[in-house]
N, C-alpha and C. Protein backbone atom coordinates (compact mmCIF):
# COMPACT_ATOMS: atom_id res chain seq x y z
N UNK A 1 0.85 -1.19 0.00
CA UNK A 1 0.00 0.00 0.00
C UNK A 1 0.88 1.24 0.00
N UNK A 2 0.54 2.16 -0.81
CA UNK A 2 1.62 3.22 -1.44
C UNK A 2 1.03 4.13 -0.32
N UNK A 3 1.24 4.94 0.60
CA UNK A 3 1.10 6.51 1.10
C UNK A 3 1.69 7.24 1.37
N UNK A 4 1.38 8.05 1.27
CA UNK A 4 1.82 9.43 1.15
C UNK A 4 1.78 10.24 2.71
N UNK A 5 2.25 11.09 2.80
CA UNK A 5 2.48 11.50 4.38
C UNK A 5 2.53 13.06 4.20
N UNK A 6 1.46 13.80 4.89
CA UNK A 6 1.37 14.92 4.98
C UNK A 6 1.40 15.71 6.12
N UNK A 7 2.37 16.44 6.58
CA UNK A 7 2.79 16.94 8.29
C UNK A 7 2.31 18.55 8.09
N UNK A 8 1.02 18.66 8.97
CA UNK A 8 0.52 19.91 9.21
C UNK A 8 1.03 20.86 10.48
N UNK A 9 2.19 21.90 9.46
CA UNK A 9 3.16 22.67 10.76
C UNK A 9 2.97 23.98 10.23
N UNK A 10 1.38 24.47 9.81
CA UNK A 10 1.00 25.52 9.74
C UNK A 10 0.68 26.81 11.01
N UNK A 11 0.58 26.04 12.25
CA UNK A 11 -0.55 26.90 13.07
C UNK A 11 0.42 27.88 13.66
N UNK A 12 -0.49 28.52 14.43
CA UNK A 12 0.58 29.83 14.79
C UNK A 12 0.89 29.97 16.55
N UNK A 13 1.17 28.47 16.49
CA UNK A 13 1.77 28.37 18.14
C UNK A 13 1.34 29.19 19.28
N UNK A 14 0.11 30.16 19.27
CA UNK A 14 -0.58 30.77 20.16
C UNK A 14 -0.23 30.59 21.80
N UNK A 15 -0.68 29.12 22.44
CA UNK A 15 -0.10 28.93 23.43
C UNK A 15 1.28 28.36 23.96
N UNK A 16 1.80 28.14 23.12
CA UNK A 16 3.21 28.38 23.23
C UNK A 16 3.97 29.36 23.55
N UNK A 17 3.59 30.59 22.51
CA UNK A 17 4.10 31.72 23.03
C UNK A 17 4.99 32.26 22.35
N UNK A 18 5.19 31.61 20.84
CA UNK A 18 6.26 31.81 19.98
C UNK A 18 6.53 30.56 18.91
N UNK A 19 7.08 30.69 17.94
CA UNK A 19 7.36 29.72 17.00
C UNK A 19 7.83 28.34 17.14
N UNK A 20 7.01 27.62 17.85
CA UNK A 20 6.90 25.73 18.48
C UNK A 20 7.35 25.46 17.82
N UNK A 21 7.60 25.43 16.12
CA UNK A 21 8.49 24.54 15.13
C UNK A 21 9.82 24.37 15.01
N UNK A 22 10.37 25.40 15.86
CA UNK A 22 11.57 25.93 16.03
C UNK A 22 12.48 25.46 17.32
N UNK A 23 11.40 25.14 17.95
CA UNK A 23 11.92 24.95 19.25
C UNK A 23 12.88 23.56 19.50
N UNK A 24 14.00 23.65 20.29
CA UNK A 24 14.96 22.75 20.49
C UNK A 24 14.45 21.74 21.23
N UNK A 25 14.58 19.98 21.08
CA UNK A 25 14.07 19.10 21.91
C UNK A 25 15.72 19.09 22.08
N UNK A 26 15.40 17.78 23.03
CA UNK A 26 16.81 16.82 23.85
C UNK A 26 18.02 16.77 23.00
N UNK A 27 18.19 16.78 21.98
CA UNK A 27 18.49 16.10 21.02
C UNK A 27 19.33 17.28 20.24
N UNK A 28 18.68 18.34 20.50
CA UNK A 28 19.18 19.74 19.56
C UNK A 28 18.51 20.20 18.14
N UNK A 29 17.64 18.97 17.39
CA UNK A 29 16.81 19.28 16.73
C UNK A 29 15.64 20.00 17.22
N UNK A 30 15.35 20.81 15.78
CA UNK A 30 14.06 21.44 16.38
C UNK A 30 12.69 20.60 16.07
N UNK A 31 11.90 20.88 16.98
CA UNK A 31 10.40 20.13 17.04
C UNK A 31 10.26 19.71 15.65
N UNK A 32 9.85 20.62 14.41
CA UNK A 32 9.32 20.09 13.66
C UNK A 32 10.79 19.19 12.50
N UNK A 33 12.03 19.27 12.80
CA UNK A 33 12.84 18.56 11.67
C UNK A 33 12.32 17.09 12.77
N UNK A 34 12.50 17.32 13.86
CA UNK A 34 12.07 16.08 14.38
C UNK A 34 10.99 15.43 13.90
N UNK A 35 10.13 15.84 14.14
CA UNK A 35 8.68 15.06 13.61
C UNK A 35 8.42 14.81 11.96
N UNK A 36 9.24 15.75 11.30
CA UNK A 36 9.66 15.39 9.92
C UNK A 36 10.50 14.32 9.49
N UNK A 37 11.23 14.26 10.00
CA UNK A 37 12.47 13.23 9.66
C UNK A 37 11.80 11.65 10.43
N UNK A 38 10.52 11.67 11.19
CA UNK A 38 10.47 10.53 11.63
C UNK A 38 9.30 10.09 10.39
N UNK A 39 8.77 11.02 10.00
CA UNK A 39 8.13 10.91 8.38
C UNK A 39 9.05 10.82 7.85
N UNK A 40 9.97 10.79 6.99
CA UNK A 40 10.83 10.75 6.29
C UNK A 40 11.18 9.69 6.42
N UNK A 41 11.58 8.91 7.62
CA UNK A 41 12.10 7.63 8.03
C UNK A 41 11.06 6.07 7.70
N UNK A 42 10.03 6.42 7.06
CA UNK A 42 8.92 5.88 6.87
C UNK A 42 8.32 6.21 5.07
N UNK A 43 7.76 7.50 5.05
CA UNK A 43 7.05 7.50 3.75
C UNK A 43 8.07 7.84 3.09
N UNK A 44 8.13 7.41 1.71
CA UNK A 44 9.04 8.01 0.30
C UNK A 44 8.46 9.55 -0.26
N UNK A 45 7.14 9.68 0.01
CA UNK A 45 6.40 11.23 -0.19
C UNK A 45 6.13 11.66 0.90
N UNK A 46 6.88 12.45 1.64
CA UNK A 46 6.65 13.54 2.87
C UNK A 46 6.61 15.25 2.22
N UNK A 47 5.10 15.63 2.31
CA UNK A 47 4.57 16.78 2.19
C UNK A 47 4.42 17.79 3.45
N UNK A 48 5.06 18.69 3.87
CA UNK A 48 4.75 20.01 4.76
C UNK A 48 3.97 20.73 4.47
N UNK A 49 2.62 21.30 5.03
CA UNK A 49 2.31 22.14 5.01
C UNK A 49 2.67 23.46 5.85
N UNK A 50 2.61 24.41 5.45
CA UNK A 50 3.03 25.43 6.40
C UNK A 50 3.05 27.20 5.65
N UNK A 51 2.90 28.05 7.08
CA UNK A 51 2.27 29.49 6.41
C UNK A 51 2.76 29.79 4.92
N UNK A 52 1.69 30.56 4.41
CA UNK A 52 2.25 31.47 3.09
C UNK A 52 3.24 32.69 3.69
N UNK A 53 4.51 32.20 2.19
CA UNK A 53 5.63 33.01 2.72
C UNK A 53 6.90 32.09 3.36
N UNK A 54 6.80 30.98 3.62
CA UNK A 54 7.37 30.54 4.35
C UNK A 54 8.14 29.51 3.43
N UNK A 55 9.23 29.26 3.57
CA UNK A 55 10.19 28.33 2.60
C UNK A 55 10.79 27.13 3.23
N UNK A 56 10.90 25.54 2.63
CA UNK A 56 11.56 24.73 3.97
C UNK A 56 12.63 24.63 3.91
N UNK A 57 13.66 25.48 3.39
CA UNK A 57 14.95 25.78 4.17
C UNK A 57 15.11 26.60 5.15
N UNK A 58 14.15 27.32 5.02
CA UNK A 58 14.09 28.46 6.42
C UNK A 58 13.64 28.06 7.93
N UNK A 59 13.06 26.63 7.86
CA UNK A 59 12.36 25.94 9.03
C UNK A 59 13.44 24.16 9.25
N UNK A 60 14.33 24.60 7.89
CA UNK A 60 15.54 23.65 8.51
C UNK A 60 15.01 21.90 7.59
N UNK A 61 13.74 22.28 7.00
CA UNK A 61 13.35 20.61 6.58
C UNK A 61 14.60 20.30 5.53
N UNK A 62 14.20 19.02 5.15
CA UNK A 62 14.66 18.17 4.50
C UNK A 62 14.81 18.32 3.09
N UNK A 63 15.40 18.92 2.02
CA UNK A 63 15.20 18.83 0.48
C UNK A 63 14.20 18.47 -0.26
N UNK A 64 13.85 16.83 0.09
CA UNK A 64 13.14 16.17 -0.58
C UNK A 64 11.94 16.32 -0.11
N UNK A 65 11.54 17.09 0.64
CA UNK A 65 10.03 17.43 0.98
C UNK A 65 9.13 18.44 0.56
N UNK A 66 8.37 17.87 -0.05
CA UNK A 66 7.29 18.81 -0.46
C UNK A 66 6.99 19.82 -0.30
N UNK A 67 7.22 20.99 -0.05
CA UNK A 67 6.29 22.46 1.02
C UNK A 67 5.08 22.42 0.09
N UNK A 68 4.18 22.41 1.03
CA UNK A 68 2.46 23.34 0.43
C UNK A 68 2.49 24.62 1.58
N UNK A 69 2.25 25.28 0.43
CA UNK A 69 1.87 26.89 1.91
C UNK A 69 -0.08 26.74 1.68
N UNK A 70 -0.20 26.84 3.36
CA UNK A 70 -1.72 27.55 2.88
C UNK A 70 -2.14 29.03 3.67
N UNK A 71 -2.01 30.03 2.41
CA UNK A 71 -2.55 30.99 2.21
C UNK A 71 -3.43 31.41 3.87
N UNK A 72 -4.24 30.38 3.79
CA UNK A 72 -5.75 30.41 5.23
C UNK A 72 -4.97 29.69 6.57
N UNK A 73 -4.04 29.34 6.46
CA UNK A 73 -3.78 29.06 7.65
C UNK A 73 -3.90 29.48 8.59
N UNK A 74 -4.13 30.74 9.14
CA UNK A 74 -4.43 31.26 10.26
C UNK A 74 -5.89 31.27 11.03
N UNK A 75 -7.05 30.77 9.77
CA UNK A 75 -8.02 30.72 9.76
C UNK A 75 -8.29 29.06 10.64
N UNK A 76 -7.48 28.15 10.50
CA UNK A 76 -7.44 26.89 11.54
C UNK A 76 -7.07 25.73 10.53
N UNK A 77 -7.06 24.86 11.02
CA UNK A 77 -6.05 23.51 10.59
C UNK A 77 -7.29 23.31 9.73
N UNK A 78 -8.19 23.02 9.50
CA UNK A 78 -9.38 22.80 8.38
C UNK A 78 -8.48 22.72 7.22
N UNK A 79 -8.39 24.68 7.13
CA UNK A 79 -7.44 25.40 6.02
C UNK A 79 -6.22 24.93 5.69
N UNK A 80 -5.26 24.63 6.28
CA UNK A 80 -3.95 23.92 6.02
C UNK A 80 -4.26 22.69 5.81
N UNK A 81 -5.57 21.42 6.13
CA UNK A 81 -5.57 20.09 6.02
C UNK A 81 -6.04 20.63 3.97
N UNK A 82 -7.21 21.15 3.95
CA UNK A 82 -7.42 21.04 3.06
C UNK A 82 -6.40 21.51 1.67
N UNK A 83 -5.38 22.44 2.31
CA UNK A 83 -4.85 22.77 1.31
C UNK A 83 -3.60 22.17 1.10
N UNK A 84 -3.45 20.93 2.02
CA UNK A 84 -2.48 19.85 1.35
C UNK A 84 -3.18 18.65 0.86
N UNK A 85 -4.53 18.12 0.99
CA UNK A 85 -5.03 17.45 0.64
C UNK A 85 -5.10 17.74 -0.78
N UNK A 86 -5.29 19.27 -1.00
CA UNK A 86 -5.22 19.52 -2.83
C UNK A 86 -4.46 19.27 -3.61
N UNK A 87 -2.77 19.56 -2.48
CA UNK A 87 -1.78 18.94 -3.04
C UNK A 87 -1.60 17.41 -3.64
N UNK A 88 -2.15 16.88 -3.69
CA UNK A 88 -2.40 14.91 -3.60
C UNK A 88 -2.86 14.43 -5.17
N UNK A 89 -3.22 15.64 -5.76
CA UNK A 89 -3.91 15.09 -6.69
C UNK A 89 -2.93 14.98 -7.92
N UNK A 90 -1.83 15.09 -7.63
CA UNK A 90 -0.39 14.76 -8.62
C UNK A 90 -0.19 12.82 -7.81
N UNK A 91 -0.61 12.90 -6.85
CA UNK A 91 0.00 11.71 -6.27
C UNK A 91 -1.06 10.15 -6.61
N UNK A 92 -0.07 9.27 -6.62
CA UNK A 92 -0.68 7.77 -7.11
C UNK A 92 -0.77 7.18 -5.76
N UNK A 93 -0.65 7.28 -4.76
CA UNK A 93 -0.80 6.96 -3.61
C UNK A 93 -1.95 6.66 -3.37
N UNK A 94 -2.46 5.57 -2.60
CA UNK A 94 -3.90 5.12 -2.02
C UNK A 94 -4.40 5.73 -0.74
N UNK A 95 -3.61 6.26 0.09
CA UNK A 95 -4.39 6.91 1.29
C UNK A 95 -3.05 7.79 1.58
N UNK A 96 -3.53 8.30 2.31
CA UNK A 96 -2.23 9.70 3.24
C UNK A 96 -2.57 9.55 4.54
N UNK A 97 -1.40 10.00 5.41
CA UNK A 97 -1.12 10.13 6.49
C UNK A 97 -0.94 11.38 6.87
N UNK A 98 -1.81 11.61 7.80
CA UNK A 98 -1.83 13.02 8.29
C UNK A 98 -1.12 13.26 10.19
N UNK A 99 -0.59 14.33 9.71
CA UNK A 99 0.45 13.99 10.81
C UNK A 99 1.21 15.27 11.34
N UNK A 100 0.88 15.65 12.45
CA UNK A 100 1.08 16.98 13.32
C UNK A 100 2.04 17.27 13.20
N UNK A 101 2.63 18.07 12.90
CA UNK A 101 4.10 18.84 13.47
C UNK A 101 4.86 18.78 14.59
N UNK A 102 4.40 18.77 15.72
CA UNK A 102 3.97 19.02 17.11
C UNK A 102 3.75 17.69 17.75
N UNK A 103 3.99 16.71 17.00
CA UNK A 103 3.85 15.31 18.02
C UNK A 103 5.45 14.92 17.00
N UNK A 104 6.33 15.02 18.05
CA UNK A 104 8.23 13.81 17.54
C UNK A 104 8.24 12.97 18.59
N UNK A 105 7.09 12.17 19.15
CA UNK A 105 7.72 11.12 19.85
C UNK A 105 6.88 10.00 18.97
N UNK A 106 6.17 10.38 17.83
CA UNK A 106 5.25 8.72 17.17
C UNK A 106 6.97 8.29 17.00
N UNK A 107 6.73 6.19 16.99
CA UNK A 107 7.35 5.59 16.64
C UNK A 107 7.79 5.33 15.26
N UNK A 108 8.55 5.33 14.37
CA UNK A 108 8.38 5.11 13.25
C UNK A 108 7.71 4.03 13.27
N UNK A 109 8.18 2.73 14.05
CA UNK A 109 7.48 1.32 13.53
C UNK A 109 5.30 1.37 13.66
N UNK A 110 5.45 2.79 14.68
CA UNK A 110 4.23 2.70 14.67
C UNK A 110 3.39 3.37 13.69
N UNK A 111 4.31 4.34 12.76
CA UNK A 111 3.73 5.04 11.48
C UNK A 111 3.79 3.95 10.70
N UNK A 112 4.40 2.54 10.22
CA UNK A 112 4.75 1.65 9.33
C UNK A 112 3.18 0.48 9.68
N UNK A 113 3.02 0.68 11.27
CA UNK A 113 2.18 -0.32 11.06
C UNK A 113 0.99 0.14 10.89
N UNK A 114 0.45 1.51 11.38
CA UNK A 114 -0.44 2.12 10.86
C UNK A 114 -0.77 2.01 9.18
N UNK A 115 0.41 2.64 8.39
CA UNK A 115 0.40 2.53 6.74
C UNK A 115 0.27 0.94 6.06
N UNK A 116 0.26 0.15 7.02
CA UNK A 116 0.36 -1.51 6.34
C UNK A 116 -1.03 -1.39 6.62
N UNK A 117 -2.25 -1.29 7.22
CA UNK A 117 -3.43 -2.05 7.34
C UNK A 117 -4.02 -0.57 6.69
N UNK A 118 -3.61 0.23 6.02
CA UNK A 118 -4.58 1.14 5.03
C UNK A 118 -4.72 0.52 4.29
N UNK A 119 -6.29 1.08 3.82
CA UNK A 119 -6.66 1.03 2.05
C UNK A 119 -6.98 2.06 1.59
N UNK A 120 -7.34 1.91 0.45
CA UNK A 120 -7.97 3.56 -0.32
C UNK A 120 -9.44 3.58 0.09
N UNK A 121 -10.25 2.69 1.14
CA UNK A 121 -11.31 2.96 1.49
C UNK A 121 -11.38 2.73 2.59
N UNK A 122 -10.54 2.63 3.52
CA UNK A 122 -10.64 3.11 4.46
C UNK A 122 -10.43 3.81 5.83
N UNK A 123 -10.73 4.60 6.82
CA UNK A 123 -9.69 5.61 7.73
C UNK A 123 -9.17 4.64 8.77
N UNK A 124 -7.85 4.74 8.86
CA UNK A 124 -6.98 4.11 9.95
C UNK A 124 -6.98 5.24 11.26
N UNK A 125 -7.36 4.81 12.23
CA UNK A 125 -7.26 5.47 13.51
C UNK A 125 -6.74 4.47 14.80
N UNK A 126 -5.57 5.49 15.03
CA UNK A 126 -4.73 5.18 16.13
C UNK A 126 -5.44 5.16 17.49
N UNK A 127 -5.17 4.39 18.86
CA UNK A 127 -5.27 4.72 19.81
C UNK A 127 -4.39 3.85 20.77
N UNK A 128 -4.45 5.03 21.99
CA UNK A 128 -3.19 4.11 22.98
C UNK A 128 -4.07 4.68 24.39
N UNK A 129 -4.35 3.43 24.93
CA UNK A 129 -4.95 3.78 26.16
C UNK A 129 -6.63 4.07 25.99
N UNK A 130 -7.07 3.58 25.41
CA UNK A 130 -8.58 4.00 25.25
C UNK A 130 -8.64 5.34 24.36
N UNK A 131 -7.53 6.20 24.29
CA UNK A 131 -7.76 7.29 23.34
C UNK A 131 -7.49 7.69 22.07
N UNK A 132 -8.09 7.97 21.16
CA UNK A 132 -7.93 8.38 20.25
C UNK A 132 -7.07 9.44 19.55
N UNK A 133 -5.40 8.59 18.81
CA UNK A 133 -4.68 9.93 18.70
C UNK A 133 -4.07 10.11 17.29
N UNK A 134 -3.15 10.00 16.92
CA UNK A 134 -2.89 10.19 15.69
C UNK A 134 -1.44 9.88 15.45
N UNK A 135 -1.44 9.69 13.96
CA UNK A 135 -1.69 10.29 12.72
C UNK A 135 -2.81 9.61 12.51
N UNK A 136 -3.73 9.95 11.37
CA UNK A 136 -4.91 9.31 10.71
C UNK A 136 -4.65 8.92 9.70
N UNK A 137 -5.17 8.25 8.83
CA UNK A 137 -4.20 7.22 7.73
C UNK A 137 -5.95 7.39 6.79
N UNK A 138 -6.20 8.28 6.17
CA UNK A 138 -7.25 8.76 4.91
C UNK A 138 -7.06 8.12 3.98
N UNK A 139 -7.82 7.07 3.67
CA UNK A 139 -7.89 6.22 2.11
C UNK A 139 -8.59 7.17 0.88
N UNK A 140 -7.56 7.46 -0.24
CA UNK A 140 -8.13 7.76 -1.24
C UNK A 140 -9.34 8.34 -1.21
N UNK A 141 -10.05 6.83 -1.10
CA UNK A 141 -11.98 7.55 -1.20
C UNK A 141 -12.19 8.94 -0.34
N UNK A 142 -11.13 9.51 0.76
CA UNK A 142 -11.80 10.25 1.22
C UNK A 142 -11.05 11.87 0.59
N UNK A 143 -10.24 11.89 0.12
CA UNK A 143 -9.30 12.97 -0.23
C UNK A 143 -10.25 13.95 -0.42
N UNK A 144 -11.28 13.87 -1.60
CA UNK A 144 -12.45 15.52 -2.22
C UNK A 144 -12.94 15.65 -1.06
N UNK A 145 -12.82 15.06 0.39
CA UNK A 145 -13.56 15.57 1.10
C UNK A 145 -12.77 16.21 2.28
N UNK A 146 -11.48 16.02 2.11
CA UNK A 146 -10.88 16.78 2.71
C UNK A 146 -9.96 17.74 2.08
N UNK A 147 -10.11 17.98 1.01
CA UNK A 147 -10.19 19.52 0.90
C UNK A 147 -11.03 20.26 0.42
N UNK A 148 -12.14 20.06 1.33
CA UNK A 148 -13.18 20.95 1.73
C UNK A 148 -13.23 21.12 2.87
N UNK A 149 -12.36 20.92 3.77
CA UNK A 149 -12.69 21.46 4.80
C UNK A 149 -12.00 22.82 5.56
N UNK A 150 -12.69 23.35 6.07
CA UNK A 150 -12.49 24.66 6.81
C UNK A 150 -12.00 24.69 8.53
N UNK A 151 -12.05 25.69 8.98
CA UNK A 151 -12.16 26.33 10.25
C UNK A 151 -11.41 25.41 11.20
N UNK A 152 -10.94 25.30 12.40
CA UNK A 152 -10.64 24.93 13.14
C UNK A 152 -10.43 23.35 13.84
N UNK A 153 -11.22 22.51 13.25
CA UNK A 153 -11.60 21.09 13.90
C UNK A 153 -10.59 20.14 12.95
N UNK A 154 -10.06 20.21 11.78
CA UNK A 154 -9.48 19.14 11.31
C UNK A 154 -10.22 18.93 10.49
N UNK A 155 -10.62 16.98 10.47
CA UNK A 155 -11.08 16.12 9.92
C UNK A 155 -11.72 15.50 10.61
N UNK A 156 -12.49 15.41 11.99
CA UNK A 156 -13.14 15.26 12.51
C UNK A 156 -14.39 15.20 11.70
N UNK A 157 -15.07 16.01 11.08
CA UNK A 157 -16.49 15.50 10.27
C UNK A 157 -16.51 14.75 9.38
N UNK A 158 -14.83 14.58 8.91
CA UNK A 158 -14.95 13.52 7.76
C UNK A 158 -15.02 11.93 8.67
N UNK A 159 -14.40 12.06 9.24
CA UNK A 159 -14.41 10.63 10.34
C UNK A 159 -16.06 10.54 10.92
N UNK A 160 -16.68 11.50 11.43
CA UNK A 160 -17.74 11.21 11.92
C UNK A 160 -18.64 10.72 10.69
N UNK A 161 -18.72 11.26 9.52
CA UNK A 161 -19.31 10.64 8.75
C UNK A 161 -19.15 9.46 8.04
N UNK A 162 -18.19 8.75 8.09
CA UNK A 162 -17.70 7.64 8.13
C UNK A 162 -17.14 6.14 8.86
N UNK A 163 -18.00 6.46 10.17
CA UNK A 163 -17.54 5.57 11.18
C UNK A 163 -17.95 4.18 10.79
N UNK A 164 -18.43 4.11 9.65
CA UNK A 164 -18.51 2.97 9.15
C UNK A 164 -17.19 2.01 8.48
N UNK A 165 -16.27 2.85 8.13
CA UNK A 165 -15.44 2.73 7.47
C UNK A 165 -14.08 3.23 8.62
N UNK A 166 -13.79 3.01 9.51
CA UNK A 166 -13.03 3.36 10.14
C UNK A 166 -12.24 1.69 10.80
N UNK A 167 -11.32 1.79 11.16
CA UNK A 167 -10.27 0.75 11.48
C UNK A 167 -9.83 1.20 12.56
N UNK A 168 -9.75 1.05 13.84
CA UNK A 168 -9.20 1.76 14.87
C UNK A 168 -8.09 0.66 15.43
N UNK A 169 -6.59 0.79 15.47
CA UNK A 169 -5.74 0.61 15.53
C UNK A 169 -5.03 0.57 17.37
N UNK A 170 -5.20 -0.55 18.07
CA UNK A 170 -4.95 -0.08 19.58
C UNK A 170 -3.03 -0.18 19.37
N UNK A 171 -2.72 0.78 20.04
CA UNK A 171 -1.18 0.47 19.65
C UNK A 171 -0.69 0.91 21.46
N UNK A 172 0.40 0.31 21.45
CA UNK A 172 1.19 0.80 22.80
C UNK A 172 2.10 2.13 22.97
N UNK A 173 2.18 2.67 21.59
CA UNK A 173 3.35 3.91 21.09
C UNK A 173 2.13 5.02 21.52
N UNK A 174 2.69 5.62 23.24
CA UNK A 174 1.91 6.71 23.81
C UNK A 174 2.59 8.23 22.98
N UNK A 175 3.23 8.18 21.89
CA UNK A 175 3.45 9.05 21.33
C UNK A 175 2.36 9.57 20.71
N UNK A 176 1.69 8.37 20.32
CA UNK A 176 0.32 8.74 19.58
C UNK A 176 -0.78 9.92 19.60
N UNK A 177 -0.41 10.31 21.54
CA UNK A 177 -1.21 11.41 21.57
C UNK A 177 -0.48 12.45 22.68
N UNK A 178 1.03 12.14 22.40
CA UNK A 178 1.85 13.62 23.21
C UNK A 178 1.93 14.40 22.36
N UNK A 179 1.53 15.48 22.29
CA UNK A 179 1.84 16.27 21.30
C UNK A 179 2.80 17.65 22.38
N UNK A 180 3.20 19.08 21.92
CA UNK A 180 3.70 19.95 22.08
C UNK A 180 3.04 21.18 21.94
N UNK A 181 1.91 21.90 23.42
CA UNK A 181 1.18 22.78 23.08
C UNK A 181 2.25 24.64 24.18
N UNK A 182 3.02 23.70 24.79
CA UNK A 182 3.60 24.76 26.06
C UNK A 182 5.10 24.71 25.82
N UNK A 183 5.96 25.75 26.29
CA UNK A 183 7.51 25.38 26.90
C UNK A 183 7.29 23.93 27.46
N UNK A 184 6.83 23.79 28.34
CA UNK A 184 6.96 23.24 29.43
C UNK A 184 6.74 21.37 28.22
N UNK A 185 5.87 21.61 27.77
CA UNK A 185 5.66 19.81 26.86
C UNK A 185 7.11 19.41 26.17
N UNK A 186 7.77 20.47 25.75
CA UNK A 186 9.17 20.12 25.59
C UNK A 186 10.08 19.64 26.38
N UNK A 187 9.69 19.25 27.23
CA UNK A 187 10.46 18.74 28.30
C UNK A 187 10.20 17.65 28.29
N UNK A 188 9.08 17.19 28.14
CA UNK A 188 8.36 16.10 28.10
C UNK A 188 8.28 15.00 29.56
């Protein structure tokens, strides 16, 4: 199963308090080459989204990665999901992986086993501990419908309207739902 991997590192770090993508983990990388490169370590197509204006040598990514800017990003992740989902339609890939900026502790093996039980029909959803976290793994069938989406929530309505078609994935990789909203989550 071919996918594609799309890392949404559009938002504008509000409670943070300053540019989260930038920020140094343990390691000396910053948050988002981290969470990039563990895409990278996994999909052969790793796509960034991120503000208009913004270039991925200037945020330190990788060459071989895609940049999509979206224009609306400030308007909420809707806007940045949908406007890499538009990006896709050059791609032969059967589903995409959607995948925060803001979460570098997923496992790779746990992005690999997520991408093995996709199809192009249907949504892969992670959870560790009873909860529901991410990346989400979008089969094909759902792409026109996510880029239509707007405002603030994600892909959340595309999943609700499809819980028929959903695969929920129990995994032990609590990376699944640490993500990086404070100073202080960098510490971890």
């Amino acid at each position: 199963m071919s996918v594609v991997a799309l890392v949404l590192a559009a938002g504008s770090s509000v409670r943070f308090g300053g540019d989260k993508r930038r920020a140094g983990l343990a390691d000396g990388r910053s948050l988002l080459m981290h969470s990039v490169e563990r895409a990278c370590a996994v999909f052969s197509d790793v796509r960034v989204v991120v503000r208009a204006g913004e270039r991925g040598e200037d945020l330190g990514l990788p060459a071989d990665c895609r940049i999509i800017t979206s224009p609306e990003a400030a308007s909420g992740m809707g806007h940045s999901l949908a406007a890499g989902a538009a990006s896709l339609a050059d791609s032969e890939a059967q589903a995409v992986g959607i995948l925060l900026g803001d979460m570098p502790w997923i496992e790779p093996a746990t992005l690999r086993g997520l991408a093995e039980v996709a199809t192009a029909s249907t949504i892969v959803l992670p959870r560790h501990s009873g909860q529901q976290g991410h990346p989400v793994i979008f089969g094909r069938d759902f792409w026109s419908e996510l880029t239509q989406l707007r405002g603030d929530e994600g892909a959340r309505s595309v999943v609700k309207a499809h819980r028929d078609r959903c695969v929920v994935l129990e995994l032990e990789d609590a990376g699944v739902l640490r993500d990086i909203d404070t100073p202080e989550d960098v510490l971890g």
